[in-house]
C-alpha atoms as a PDB file:
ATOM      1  CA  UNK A   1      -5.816 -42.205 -20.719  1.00  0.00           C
ATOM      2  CA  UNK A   2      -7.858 -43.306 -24.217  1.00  0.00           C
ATOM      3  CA  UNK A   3     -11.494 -42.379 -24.003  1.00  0.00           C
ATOM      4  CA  UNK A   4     -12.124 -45.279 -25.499  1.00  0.00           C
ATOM      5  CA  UNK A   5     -10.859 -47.575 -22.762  1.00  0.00           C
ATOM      6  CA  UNK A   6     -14.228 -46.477 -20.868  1.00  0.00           C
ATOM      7  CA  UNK A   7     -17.438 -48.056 -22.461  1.00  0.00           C
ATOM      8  CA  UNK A   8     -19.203 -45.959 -24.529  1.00  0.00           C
ATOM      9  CA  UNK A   9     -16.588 -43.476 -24.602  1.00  0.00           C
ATOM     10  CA  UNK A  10     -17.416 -39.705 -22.663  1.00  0.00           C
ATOM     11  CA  UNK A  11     -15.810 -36.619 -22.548  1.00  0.00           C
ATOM     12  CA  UNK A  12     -12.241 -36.083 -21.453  1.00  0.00           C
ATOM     13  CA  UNK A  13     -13.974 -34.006 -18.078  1.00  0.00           C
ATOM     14  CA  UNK A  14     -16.070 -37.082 -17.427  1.00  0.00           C
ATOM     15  CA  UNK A  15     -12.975 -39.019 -17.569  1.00  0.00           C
ATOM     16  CA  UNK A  16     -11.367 -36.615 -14.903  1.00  0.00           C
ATOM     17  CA  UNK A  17     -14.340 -36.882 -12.268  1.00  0.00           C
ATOM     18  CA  UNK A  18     -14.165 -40.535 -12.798  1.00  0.00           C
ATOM     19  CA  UNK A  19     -10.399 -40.827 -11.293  1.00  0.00           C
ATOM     20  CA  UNK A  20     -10.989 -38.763  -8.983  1.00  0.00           C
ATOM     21  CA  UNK A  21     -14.138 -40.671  -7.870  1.00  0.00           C
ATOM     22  CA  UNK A  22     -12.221 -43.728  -7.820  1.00  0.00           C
ATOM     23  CA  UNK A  23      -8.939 -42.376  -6.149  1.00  0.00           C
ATOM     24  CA  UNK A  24     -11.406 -40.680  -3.166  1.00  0.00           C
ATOM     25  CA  UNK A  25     -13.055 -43.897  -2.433  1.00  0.00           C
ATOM     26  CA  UNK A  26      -9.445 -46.410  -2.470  1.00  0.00           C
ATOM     27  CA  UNK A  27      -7.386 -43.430  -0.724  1.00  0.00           C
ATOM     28  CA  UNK A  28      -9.800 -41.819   1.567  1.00  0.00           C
ATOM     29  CA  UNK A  29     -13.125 -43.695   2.478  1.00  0.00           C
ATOM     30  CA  UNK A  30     -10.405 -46.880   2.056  1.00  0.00           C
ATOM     31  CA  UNK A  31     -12.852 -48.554  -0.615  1.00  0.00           C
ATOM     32  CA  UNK A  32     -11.495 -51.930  -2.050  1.00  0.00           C
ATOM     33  CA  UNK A  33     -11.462 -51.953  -5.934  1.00  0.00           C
ATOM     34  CA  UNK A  34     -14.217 -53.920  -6.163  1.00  0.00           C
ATOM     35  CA  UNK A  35     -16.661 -52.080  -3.955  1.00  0.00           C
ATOM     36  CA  UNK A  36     -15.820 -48.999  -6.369  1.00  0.00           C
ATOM     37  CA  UNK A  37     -16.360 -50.680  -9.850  1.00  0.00           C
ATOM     38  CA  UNK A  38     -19.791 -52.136  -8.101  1.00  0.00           C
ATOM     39  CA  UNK A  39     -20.754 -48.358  -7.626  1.00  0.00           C
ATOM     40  CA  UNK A  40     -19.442 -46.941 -11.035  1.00  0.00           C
ATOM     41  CA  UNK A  41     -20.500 -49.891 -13.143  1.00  0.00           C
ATOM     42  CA  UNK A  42     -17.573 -51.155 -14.436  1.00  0.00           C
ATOM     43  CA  UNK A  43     -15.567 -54.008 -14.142  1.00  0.00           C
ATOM     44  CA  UNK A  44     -12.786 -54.460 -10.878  1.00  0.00           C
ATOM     45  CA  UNK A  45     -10.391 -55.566 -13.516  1.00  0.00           C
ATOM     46  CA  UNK A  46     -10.674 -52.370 -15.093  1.00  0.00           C
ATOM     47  CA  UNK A  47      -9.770 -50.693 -11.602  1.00  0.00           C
ATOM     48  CA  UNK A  48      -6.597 -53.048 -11.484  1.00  0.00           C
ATOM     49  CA  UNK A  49      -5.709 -52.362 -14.922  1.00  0.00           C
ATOM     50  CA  UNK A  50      -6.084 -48.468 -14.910  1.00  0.00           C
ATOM     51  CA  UNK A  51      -3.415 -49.030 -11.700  1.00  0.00           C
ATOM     52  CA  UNK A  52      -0.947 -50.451 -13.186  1.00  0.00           C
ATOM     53  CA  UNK A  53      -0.735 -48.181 -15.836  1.00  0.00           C
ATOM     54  CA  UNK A  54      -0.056 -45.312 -13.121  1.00  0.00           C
ATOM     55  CA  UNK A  55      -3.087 -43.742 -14.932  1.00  0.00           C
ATOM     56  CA  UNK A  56      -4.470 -44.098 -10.839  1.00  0.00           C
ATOM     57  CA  UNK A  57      -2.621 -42.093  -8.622  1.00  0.00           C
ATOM     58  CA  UNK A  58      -3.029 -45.300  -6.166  1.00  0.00           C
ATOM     59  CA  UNK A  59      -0.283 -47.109  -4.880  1.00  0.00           C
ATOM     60  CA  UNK A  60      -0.614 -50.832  -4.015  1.00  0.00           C
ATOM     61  CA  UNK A  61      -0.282 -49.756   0.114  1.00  0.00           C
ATOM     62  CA  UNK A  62      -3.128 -47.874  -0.715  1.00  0.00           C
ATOM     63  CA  UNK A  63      -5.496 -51.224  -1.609  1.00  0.00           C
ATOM     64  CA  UNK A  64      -6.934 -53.329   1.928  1.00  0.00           C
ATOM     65  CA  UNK A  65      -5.103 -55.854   0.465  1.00  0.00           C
ATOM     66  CA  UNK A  66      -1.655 -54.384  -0.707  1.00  0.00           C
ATOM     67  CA  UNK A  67      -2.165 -55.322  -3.847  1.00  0.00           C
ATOM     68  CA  UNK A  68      -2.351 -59.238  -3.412  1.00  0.00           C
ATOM     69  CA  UNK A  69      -5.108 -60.121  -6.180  1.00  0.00           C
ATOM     70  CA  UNK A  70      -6.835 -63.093  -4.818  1.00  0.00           C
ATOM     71  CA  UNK A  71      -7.374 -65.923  -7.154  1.00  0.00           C
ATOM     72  CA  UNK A  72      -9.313 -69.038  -6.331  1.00  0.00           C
ATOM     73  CA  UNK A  73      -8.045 -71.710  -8.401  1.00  0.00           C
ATOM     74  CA  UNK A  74      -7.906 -74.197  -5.623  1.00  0.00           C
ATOM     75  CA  UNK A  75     -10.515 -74.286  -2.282  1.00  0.00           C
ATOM     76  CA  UNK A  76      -8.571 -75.178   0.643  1.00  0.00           C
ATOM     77  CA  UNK A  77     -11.484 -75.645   2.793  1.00  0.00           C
ATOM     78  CA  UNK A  78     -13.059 -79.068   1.253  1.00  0.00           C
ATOM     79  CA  UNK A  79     -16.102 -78.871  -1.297  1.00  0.00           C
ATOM     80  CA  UNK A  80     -19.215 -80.609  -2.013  1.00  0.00           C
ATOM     81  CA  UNK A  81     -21.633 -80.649  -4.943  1.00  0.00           C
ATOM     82  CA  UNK A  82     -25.207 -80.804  -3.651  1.00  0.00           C
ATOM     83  CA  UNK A  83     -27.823 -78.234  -3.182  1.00  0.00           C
ATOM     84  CA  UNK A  84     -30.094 -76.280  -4.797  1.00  0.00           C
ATOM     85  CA  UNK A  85     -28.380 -73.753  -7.510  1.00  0.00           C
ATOM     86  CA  UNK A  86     -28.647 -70.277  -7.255  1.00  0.00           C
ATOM     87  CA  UNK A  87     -29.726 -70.112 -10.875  1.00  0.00           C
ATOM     88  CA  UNK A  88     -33.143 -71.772  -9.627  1.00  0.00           C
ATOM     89  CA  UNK A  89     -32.768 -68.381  -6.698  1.00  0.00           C
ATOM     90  CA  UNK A  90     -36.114 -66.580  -6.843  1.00  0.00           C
ATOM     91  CA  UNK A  91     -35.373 -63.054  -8.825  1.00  0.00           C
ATOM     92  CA  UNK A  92     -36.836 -60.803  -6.078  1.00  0.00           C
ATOM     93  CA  UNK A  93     -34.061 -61.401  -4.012  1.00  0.00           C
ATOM     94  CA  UNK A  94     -31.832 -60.278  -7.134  1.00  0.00           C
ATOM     95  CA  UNK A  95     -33.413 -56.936  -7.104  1.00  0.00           C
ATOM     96  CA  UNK A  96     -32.541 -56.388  -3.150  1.00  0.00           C
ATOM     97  CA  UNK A  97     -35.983 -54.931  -2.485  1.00  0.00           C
ATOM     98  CA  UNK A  98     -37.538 -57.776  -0.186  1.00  0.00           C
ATOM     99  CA  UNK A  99     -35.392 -58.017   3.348  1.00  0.00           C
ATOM    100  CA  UNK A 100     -33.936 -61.405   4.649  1.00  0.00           C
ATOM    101  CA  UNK A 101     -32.197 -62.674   1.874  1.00  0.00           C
ATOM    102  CA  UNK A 102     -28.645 -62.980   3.410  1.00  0.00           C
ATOM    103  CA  UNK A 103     -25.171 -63.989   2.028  1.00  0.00           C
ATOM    104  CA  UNK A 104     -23.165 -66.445   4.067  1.00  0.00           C
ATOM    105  CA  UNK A 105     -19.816 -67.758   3.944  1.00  0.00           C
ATOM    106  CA  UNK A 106     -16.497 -69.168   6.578  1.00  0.00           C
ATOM    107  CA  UNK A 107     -13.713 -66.880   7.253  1.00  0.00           C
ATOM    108  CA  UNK A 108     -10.808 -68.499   8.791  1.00  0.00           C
ATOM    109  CA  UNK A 109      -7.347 -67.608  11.019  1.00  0.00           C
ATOM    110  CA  UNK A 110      -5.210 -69.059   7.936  1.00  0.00           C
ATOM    111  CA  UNK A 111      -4.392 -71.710  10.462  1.00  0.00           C
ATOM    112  CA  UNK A 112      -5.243 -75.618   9.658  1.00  0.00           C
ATOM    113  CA  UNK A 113      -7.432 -76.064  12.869  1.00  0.00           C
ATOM    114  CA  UNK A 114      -9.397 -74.070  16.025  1.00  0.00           C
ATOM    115  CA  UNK A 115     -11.993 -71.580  15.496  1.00  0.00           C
ATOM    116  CA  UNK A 116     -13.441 -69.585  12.168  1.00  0.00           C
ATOM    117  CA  UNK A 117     -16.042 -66.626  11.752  1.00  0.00           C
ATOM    118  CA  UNK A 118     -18.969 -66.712  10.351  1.00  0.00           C
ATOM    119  CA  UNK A 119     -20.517 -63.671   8.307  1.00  0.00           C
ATOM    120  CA  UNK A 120     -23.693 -62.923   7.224  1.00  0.00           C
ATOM    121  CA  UNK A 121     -24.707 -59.989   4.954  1.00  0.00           C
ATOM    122  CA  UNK A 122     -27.961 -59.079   4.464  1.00  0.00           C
ATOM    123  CA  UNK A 123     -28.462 -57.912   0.338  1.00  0.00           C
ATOM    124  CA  UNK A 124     -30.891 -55.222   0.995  1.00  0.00           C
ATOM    125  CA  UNK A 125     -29.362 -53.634   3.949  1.00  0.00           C
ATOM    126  CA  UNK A 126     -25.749 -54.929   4.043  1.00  0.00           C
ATOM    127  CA  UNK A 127     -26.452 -55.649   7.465  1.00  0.00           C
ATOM    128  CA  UNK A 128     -23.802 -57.906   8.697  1.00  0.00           C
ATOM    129  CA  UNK A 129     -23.741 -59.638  11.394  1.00  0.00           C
ATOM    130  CA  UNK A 130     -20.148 -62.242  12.247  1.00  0.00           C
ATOM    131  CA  UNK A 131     -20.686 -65.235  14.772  1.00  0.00           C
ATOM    132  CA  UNK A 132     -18.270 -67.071  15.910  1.00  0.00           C
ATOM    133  CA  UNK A 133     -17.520 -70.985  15.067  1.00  0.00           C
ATOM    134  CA  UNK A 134     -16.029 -73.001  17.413  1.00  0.00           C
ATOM    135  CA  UNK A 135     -15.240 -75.440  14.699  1.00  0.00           C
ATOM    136  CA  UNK A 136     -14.665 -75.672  10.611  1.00  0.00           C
ATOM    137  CA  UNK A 137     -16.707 -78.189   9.770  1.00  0.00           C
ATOM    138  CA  UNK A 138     -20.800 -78.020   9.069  1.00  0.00           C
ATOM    139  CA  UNK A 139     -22.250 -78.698  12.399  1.00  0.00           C
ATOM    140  CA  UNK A 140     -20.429 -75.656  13.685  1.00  0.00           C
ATOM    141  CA  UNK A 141     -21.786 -73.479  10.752  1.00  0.00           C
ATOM    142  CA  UNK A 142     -25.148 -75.260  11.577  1.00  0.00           C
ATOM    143  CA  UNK A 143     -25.657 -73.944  14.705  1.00  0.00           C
ATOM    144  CA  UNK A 144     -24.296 -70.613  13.855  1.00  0.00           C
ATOM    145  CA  UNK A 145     -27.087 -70.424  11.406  1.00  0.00           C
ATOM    146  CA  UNK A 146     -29.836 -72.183  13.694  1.00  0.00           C
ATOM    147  CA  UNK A 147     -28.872 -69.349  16.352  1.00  0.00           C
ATOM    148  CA  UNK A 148     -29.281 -66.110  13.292  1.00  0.00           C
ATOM    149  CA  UNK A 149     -32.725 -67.844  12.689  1.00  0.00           C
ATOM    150  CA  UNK A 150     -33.729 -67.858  15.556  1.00  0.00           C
ATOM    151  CA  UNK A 151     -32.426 -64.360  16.774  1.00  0.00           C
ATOM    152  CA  UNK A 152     -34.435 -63.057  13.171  1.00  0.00           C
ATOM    153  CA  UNK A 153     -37.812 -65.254  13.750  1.00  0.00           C
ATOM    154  CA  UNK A 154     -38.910 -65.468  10.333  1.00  0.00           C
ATOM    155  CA  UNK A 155     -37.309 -62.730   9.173  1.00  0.00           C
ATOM    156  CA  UNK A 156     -34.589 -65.143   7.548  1.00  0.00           C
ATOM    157  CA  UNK A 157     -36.213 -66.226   4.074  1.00  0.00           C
ATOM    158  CA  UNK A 158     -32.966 -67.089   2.133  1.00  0.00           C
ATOM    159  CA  UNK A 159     -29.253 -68.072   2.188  1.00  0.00           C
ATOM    160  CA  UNK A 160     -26.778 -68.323  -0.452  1.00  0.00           C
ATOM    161  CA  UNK A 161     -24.001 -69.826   0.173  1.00  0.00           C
ATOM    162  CA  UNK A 162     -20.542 -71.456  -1.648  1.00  0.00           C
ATOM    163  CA  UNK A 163     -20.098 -75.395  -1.958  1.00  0.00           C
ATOM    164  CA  UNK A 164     -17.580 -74.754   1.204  1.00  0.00           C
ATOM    165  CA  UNK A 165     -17.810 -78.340   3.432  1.00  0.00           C
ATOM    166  CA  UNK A 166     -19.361 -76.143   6.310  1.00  0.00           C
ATOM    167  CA  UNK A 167     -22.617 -75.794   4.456  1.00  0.00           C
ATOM    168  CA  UNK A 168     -22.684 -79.567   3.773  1.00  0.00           C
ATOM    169  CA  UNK A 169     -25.584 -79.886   6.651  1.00  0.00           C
ATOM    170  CA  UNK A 170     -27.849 -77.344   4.590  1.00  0.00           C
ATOM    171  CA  UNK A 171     -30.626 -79.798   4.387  1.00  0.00           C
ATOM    172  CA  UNK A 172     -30.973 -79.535   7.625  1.00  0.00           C
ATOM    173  CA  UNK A 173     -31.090 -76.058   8.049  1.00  0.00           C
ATOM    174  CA  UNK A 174     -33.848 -75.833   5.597  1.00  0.00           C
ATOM    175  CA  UNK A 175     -35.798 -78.439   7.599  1.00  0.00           C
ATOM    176  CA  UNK A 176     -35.033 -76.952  10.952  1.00  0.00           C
ATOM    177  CA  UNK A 177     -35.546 -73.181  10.422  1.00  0.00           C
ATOM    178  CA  UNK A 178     -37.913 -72.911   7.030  1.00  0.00           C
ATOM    179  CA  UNK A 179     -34.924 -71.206   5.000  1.00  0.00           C
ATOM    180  CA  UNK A 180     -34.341 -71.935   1.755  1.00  0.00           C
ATOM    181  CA  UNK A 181     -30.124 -72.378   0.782  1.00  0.00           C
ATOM    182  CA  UNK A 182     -29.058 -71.785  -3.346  1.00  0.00           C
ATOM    183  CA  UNK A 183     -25.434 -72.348  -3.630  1.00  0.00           C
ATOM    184  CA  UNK A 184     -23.397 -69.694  -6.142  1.00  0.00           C
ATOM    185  CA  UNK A 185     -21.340 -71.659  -9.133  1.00  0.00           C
ATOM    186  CA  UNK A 186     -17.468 -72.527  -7.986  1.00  0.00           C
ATOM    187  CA  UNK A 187     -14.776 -69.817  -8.847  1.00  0.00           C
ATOM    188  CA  UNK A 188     -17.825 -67.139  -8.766  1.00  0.00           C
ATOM    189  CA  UNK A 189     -17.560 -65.132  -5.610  1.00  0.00           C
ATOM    190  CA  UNK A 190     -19.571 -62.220  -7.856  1.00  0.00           C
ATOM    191  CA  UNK A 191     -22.793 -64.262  -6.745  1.00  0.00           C
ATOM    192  CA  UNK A 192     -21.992 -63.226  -3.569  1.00  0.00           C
ATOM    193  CA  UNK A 193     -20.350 -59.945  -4.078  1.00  0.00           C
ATOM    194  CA  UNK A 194     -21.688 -58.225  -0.945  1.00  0.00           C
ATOM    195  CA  UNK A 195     -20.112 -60.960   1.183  1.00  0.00           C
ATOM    196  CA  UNK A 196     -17.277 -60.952   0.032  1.00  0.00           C
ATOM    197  CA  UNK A 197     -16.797 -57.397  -0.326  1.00  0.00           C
ATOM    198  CA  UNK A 198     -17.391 -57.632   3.794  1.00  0.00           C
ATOM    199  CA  UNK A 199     -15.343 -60.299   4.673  1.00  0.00           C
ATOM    200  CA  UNK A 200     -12.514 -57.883   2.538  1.00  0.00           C
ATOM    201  CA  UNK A 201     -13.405 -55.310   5.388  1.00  0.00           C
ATOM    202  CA  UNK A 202     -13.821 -57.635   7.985  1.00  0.00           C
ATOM    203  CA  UNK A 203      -9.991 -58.789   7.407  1.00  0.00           C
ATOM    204  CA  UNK A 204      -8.663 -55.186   8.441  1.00  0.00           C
ATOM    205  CA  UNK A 205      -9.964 -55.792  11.593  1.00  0.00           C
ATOM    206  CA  UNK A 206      -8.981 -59.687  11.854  1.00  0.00           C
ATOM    207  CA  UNK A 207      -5.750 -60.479   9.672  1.00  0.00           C
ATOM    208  CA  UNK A 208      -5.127 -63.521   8.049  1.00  0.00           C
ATOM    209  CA  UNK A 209      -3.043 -65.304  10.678  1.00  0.00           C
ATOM    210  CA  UNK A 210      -4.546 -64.096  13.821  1.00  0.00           C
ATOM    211  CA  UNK A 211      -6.159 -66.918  15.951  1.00  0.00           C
ATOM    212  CA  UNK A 212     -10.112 -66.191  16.299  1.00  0.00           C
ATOM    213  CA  UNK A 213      -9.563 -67.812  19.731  1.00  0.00           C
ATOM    214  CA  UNK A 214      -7.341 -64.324  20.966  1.00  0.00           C
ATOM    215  CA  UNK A 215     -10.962 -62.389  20.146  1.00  0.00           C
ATOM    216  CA  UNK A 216     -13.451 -61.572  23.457  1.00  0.00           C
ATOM    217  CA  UNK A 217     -16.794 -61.976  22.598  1.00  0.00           C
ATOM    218  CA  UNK A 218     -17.267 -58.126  23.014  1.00  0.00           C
ATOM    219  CA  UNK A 219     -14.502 -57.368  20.254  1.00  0.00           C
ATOM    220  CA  UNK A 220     -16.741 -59.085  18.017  1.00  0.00           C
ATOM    221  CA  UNK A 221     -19.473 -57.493  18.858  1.00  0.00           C
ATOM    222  CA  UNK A 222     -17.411 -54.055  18.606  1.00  0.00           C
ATOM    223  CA  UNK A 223     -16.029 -55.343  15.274  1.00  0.00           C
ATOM    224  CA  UNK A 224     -19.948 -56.373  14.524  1.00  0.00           C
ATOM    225  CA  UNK A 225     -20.647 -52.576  15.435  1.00  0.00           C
ATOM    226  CA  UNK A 226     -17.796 -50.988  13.181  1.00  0.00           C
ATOM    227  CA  UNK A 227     -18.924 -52.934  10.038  1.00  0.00           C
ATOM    228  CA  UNK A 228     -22.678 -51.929  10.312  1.00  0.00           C
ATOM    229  CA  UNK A 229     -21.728 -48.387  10.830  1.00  0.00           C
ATOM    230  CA  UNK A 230     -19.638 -47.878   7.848  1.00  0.00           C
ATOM    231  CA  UNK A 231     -21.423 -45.135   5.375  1.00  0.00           C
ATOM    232  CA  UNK A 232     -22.103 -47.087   2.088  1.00  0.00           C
ATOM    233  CA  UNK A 233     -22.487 -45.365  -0.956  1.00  0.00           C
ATOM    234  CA  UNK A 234     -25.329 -48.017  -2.360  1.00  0.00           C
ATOM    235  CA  UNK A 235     -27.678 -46.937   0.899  1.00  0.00           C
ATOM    236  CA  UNK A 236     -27.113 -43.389  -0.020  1.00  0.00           C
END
């Protein structure tokens, strides 16, 4: 491994506690790629990269995904272009040190109709909190969202969301519970890198393919339960 392939270069010994940092958190603590380059500062790619040169003693059965590398360069779920941009997002909630800024977003049985999950991630916390949706379109992701506000009282300040069709009904949201909604850029799920690094989590409890409708009530709440209880490194 070439020092050099690290930014700003380091010792070889730095290099050493480095892979092992990174092979702990994918083999053991079963970290995604991502959630480890968030921690160590460097880029996922990297992660990916320093895998398939074997210089990672991680095998692809050892990644939440096996190895399939998502790409996004179609949305399947329908897309608008409305809303207010998350460039115009106030920058305290950028810093994490105000709570009730949450990350929101659909994920879905990988079949064409019947009932999705919503998840919401908190970016201070990482509280997250899944709700079922009893449909895929925005009045179902309406309600879910009516139902967090009103279960947090005014303790819900901000969303930020993806131009998915279920957030299509976001004007009224901000009318009905106070909240103001920023949508990320397309093709940029880095805007909302603790969601998504959730819903990665979430998946190893609900696989692609699974209908939500087979899930009780109380195995999402259990599910609710194992994803707030994970240690995170960020939280200390």
């Amino acid at each position: 491994m070439n020092e050099r392939l690290v930014n700003g270069g380091g010792s070889l010994r730095s290099l050493k506690k480095l892979k092992h940092l990174i092979e702990g958190k994918i083999q053991v603590q079963k970290w995604s790629p991502e959630q480890v380059a968030h921690v160590v500062g460097i880029a996922y790619k990297t992660v990916y990269n320093w895998i398939d040169q074997g210089w990672l003693d991680i095998q692809l059965t050892d990644l939440p995904d096996h190895g399939i590398r998502r790409h996004r360069a179609k949305e399947k779920r329908g897309t608008f272009n409305h809303g207010r941009s998350i460039e115009d997002r106030p920058h305290k909630v950028e810093t994490r040190q105000e709570f009730g800024h949450f990350e929101a977003d659909t994920v879905l049985s990988g079949k064409r109709k019947g009932q999705a999950v919503a998840t919401f991630v908190e970016r201070k916390s990482r509280l997250t909190i899944v709700k079922r949706l009893h449909g895929r379109d925005s009045q179902s992701m309406t309600q879910a969202v009516l139902e967090l506000a009103s279960q947090l009282q005014d303790k819900l300040k901000t969303l930020t969301v993806d131009h998915g069709k279920e957030f299509a009904n976001y004007q009224t949201i901000e009318r009905r519970t106070g909240t103001q909604v920023y949508f990320a850029h397309a093709y940029s799920p880095h805007e909302r890198g603790s969601n998504e690094n959730r819903n990665r989590v979430l998946r190893r409890f609900i696989p692609k393919g699974q209908a939500i409708e087979e899930l009780s009530d109380h195995q999402l709440v259990q599910i609710n339960w194992y994803l707030n209880s994970r240690p995170l490194k960020c939280l200390n």
